[in-house]
C-alpha atoms as a PDB file:
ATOM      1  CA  UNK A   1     135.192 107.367 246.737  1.00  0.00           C
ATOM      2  CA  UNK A   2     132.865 105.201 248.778  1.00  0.00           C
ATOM      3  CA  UNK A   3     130.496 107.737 250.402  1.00  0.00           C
ATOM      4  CA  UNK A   4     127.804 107.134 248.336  1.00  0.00           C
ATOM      5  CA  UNK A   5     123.993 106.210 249.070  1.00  0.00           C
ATOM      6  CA  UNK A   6     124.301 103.470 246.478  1.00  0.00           C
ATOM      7  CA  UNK A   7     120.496 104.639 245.837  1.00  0.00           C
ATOM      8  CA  UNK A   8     120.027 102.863 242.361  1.00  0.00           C
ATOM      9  CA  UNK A   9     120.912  99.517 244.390  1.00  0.00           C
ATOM     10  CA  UNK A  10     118.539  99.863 246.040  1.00  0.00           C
ATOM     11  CA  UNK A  11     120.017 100.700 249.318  1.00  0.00           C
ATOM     12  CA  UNK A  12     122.270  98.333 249.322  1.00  0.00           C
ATOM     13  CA  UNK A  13     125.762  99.717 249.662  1.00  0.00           C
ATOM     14  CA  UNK A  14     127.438  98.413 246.598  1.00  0.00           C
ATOM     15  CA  UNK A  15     131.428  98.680 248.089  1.00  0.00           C
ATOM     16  CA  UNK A  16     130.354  96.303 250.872  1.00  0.00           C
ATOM     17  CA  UNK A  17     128.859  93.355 248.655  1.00  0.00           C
ATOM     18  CA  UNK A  18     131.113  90.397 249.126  1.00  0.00           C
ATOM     19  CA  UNK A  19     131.244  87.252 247.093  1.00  0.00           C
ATOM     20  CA  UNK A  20     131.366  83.952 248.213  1.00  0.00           C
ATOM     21  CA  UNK A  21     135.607  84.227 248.314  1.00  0.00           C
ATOM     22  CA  UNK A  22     134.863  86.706 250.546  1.00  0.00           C
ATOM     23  CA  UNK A  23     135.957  90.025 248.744  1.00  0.00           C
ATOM     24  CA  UNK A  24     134.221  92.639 248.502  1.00  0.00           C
ATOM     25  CA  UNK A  25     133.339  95.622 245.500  1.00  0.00           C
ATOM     26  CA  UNK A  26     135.529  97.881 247.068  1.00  0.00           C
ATOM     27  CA  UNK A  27     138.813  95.293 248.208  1.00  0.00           C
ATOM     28  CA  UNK A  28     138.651  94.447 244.749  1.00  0.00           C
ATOM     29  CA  UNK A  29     138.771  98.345 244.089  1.00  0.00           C
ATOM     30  CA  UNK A  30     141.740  99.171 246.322  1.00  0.00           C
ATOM     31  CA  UNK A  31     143.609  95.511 245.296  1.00  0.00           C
ATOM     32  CA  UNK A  32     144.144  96.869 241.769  1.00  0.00           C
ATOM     33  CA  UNK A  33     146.384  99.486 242.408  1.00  0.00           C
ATOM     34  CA  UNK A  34     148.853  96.487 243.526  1.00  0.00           C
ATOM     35  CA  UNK A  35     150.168  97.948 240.592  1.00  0.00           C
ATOM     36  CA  UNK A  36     152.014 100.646 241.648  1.00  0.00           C
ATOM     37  CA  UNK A  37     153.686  98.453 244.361  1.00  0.00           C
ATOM     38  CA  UNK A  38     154.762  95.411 241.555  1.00  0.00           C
ATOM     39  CA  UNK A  39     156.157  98.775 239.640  1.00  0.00           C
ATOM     40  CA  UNK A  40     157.727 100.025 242.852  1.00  0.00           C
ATOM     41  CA  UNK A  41     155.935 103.477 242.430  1.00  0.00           C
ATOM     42  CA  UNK A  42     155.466 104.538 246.237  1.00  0.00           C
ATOM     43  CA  UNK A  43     151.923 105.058 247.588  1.00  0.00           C
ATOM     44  CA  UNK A  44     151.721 107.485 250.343  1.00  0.00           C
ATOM     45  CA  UNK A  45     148.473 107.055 251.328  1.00  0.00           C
ATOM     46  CA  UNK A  46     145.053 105.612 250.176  1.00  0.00           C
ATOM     47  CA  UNK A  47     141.944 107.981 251.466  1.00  0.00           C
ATOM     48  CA  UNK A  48     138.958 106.296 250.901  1.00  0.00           C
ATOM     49  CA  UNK A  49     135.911 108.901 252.057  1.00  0.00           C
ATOM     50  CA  UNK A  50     133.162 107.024 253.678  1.00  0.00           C
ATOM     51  CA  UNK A  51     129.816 107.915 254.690  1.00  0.00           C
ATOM     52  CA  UNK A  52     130.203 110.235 258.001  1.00  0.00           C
ATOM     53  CA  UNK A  53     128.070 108.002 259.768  1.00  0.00           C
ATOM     54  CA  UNK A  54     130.167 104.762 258.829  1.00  0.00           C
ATOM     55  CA  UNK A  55     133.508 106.782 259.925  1.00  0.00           C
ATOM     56  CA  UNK A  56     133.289 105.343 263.991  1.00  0.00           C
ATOM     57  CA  UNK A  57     132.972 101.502 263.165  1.00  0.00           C
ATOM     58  CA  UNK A  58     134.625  99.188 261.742  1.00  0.00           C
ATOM     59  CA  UNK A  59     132.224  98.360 258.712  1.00  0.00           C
ATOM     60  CA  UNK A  60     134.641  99.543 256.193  1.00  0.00           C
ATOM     61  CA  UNK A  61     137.699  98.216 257.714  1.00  0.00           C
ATOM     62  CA  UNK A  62     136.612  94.787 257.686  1.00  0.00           C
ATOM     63  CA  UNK A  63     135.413  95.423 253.932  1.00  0.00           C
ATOM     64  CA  UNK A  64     138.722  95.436 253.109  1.00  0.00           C
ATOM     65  CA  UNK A  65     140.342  92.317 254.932  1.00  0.00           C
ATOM     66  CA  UNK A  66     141.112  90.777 251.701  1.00  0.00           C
ATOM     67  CA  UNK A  67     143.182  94.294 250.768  1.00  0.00           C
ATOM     68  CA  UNK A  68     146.888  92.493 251.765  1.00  0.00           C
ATOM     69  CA  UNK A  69     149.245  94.531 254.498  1.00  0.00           C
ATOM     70  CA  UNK A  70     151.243  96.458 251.738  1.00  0.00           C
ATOM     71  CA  UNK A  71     148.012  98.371 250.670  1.00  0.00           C
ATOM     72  CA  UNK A  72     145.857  97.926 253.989  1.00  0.00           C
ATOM     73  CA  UNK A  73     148.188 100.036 255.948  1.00  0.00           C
ATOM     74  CA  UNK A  74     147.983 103.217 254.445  1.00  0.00           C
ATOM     75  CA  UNK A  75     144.304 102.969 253.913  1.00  0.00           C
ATOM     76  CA  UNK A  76     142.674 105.892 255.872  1.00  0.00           C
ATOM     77  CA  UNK A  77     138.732 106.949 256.392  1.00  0.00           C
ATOM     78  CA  UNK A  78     137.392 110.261 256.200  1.00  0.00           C
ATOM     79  CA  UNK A  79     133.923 111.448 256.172  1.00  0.00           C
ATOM     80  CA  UNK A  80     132.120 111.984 252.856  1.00  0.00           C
ATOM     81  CA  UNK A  81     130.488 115.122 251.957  1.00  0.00           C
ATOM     82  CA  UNK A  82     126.752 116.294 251.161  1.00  0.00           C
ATOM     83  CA  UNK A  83     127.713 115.771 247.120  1.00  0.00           C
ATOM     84  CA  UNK A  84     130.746 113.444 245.698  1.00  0.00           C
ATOM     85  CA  UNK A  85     132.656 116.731 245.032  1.00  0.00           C
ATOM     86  CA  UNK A  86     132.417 117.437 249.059  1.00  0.00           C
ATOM     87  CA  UNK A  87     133.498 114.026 249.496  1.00  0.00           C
ATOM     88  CA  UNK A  88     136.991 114.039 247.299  1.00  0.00           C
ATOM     89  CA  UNK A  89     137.890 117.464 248.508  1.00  0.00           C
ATOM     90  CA  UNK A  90     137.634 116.278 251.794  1.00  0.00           C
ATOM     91  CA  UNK A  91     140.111 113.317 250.641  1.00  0.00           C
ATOM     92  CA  UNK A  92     142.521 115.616 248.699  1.00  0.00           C
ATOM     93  CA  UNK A  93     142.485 117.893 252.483  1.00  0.00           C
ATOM     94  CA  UNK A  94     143.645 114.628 253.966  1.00  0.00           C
ATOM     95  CA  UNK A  95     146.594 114.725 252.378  1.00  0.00           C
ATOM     96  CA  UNK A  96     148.017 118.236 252.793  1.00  0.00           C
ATOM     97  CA  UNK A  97     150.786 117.127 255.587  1.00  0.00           C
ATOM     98  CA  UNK A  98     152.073 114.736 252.667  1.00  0.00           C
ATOM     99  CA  UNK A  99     151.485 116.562 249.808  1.00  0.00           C
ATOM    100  CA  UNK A 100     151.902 113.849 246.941  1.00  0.00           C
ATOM    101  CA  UNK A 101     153.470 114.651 243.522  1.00  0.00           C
ATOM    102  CA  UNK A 102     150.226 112.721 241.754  1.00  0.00           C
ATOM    103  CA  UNK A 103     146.720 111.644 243.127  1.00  0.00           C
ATOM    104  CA  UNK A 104     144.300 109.635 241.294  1.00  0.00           C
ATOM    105  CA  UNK A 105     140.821 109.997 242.281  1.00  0.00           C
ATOM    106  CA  UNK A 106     138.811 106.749 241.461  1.00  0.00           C
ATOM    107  CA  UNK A 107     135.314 105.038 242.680  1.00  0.00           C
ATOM    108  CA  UNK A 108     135.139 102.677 245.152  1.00  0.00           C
ATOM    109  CA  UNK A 109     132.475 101.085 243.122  1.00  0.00           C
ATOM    110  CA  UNK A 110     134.875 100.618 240.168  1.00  0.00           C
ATOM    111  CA  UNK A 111     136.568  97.116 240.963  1.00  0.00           C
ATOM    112  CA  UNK A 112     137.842  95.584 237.556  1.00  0.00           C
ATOM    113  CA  UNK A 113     139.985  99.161 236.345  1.00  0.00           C
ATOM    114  CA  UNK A 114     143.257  97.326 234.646  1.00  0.00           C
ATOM    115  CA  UNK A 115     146.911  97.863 235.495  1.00  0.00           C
ATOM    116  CA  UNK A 116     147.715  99.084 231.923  1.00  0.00           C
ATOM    117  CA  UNK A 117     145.194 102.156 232.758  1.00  0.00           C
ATOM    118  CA  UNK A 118     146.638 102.943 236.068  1.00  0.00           C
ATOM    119  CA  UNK A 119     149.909 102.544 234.821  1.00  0.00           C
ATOM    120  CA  UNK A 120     149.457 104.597 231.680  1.00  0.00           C
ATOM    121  CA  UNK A 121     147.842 107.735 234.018  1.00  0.00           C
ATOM    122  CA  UNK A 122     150.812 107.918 236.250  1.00  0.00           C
ATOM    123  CA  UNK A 123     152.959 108.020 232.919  1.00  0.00           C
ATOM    124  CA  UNK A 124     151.388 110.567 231.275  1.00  0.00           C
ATOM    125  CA  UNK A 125     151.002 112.956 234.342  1.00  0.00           C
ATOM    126  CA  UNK A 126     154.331 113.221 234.086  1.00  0.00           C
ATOM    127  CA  UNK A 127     153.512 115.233 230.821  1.00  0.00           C
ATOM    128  CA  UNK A 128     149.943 116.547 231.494  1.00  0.00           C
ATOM    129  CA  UNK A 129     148.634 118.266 234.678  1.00  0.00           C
ATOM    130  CA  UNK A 130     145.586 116.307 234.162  1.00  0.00           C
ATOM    131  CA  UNK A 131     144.476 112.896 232.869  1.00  0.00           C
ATOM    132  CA  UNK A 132     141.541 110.132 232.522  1.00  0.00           C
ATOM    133  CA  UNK A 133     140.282 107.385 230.833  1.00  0.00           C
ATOM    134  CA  UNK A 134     137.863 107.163 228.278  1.00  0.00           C
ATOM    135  CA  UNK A 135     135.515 104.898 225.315  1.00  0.00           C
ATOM    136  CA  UNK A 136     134.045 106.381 222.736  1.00  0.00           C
ATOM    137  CA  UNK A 137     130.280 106.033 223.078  1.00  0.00           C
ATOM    138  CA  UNK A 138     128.810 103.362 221.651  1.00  0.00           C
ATOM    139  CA  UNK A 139     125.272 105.160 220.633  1.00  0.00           C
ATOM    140  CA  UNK A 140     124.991 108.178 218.468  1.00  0.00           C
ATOM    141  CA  UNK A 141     124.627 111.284 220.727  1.00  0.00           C
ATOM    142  CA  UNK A 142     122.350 113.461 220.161  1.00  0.00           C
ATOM    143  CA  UNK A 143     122.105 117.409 222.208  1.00  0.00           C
ATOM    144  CA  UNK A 144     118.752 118.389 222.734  1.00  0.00           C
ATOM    145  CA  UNK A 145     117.070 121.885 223.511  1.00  0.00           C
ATOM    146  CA  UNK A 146     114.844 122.910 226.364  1.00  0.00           C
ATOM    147  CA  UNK A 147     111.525 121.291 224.378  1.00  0.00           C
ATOM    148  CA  UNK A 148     113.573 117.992 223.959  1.00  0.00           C
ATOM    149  CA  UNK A 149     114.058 118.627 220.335  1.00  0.00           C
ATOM    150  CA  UNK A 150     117.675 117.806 218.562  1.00  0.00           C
ATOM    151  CA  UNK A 151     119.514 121.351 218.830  1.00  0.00           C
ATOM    152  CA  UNK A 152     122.617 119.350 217.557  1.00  0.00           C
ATOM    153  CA  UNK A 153     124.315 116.313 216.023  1.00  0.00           C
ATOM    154  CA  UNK A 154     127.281 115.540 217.554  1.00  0.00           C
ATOM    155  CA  UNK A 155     130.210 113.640 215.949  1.00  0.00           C
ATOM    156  CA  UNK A 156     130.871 110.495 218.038  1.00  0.00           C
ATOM    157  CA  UNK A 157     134.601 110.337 217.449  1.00  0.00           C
ATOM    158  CA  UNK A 158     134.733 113.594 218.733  1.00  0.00           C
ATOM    159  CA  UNK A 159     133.245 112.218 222.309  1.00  0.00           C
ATOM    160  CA  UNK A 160     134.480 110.393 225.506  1.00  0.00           C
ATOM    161  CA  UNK A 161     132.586 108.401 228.050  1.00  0.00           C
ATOM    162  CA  UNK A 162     135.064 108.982 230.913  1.00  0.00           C
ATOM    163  CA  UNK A 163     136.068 106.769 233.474  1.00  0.00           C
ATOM    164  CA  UNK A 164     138.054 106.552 236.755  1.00  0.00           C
ATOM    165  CA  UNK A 165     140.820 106.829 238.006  1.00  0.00           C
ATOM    166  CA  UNK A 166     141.190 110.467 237.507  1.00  0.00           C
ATOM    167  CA  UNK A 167     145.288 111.515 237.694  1.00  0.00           C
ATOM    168  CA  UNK A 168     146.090 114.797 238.666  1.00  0.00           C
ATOM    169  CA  UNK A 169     148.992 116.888 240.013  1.00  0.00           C
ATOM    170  CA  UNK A 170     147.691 117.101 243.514  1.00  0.00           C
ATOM    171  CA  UNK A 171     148.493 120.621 244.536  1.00  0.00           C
ATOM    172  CA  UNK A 172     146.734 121.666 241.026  1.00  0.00           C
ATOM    173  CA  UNK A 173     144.184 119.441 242.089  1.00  0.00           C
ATOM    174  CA  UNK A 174     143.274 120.340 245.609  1.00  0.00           C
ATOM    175  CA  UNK A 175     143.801 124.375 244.702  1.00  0.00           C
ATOM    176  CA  UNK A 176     140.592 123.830 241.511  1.00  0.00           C
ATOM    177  CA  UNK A 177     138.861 121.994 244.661  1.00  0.00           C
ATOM    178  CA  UNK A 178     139.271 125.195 246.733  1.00  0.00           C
ATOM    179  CA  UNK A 179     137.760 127.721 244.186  1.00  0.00           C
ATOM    180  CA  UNK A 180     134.931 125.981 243.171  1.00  0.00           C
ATOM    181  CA  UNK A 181     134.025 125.599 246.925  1.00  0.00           C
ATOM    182  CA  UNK A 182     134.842 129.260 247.533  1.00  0.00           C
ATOM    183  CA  UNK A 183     132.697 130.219 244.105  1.00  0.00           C
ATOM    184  CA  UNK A 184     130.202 127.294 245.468  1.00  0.00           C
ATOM    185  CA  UNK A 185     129.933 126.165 242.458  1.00  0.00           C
ATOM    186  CA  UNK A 186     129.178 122.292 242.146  1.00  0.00           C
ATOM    187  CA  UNK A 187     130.478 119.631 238.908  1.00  0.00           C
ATOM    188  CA  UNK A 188     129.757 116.407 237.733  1.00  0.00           C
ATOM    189  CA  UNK A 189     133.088 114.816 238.019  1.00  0.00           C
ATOM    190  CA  UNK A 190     136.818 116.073 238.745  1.00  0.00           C
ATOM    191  CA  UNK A 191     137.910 116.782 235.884  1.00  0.00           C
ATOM    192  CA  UNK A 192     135.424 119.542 234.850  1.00  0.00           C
ATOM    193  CA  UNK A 193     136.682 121.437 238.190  1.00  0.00           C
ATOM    194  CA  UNK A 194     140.480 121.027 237.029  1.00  0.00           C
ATOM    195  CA  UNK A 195     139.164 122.187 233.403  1.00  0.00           C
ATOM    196  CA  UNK A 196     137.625 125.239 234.817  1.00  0.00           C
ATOM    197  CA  UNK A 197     140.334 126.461 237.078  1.00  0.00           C
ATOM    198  CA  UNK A 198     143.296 124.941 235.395  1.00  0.00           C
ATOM    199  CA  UNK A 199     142.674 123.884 231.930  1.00  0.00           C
ATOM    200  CA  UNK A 200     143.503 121.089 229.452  1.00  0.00           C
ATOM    201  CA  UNK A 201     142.254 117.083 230.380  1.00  0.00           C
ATOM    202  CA  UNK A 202     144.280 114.353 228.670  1.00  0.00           C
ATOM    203  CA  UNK A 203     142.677 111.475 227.545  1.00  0.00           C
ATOM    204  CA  UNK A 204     144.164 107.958 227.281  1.00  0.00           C
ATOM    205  CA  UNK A 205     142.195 105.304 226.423  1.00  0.00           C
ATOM    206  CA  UNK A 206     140.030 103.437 228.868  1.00  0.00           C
ATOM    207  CA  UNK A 207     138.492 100.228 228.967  1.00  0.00           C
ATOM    208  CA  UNK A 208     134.707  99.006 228.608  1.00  0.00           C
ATOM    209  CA  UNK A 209     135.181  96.271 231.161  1.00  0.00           C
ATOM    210  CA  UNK A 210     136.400  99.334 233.549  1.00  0.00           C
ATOM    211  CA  UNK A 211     132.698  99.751 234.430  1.00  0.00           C
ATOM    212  CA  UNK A 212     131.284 101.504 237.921  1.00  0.00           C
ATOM    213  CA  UNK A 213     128.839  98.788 239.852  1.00  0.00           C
ATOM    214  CA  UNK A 214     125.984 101.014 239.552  1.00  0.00           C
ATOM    215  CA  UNK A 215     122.548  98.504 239.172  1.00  0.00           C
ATOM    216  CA  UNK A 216     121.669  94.953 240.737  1.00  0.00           C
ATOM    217  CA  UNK A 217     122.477  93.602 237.170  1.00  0.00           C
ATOM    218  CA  UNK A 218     125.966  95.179 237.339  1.00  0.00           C
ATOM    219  CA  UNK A 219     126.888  92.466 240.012  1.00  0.00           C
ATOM    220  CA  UNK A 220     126.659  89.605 237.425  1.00  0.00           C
ATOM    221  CA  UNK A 221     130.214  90.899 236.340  1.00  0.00           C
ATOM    222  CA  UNK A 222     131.323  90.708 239.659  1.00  0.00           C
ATOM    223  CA  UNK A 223     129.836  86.974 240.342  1.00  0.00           C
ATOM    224  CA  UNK A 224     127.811  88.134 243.687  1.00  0.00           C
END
């Protein structure tokens, strides 16, 4: 997912920013699922959902020259949507014709996600309809009630901060997609729409260092 306004940057579209190697936010993104190639686990395609007015030129393409030939040519554009949501089901539509076993949904912004995560999603999807990464939050949570007072304390080992990517059995996948656009109904994240329609969400553990490039400061990690 790349389709973004990158708005608390700024304006500055965080999957372009290159470093001085020249690689960029979102190369770095697509290199680490060299994984599945090292592991022989065939890719069929990689969608990456753009914004619609980026989908003519060659901006993106040449965001991901350092992205080497076994990834690079199965990389395809599509236009993003109005919301993220509108964006990934217009990915997961890109690949009816193929219709993959798996897809993992993951942000383009998201550039230092580790092998052992990706490799531990496609493992357990061959258990669970569903998977994702997540940390336990680091601060107490606390939920509040419509006057901002605390309605309830919430048990922290009983919470996730989830992360991408986001492993799913794609017809399972694409079919939540299609409801919730049919009952126009709009989520935070993918998982929530598979939990509607579908049901259960594993969890496997993520990573803090997985973190989404989000703020200027965020690019100190990525030595911009």
């Amino acid at each position: 997912m790349a389709a973004g306004s990158s708005t608390r940057m700024g304006g500055r579209k965080k999957e372009l920013i290159e470093t001085e190697e020249g690689k960029t936010v979102l190369s770095a993104s697509v290199n680490a699922f060299l994984v599945l190639v090292e592991h022989k686990i065939h890719i069929t395609r990689i969608i990456i959902s753009v914004p619609h007015e980026s989908i003519d030129d060659n901006i993106f393409f040449n965001a991901m020259r350092a992205v080497p030939p076994v990834l690079f040519n199965k990389i395809q554009l599509v236009k993003g949507g109005r919301t993220r949501q509108e964006s990934v089901f217009n990915a997961l539509k890109a690949l009816e014709t193929d219709k993959p076993r798996f897809v993992l949904i993951h942000d383009g912004a998201r550039p230092f996600v580790s092998a052992d995560i990706i490799l531990s999603l496609i493992e357990e999807l061959n258990h669970n309809d569903a998977a994702a990464p997540g940390i336990v939050p680091v601060d107490t949570i606390k939920l509040l009630d419509s006057e901002s007072f605390v309605k309830e304390h919430l048990l922290r080992k009983q919470l996730t901060c989830i992360q991408t990517p986001q492993g799913f059995v794609y017809e399972k996948i694409l079919d939540a997609h299609k409801k919730a656009a049919i009952d126009n109904k709009e989520y935070t994240d993918d998982t929530e729409i598979f939990a509607n329609y579908y049901g259960k969400v594993k969890v496997i553990p993520g990573d803090e260092k997985n973190i989404k490039i989000t703020y200027p400061e965020d690019l100190e990690k990525f030595n911009v």
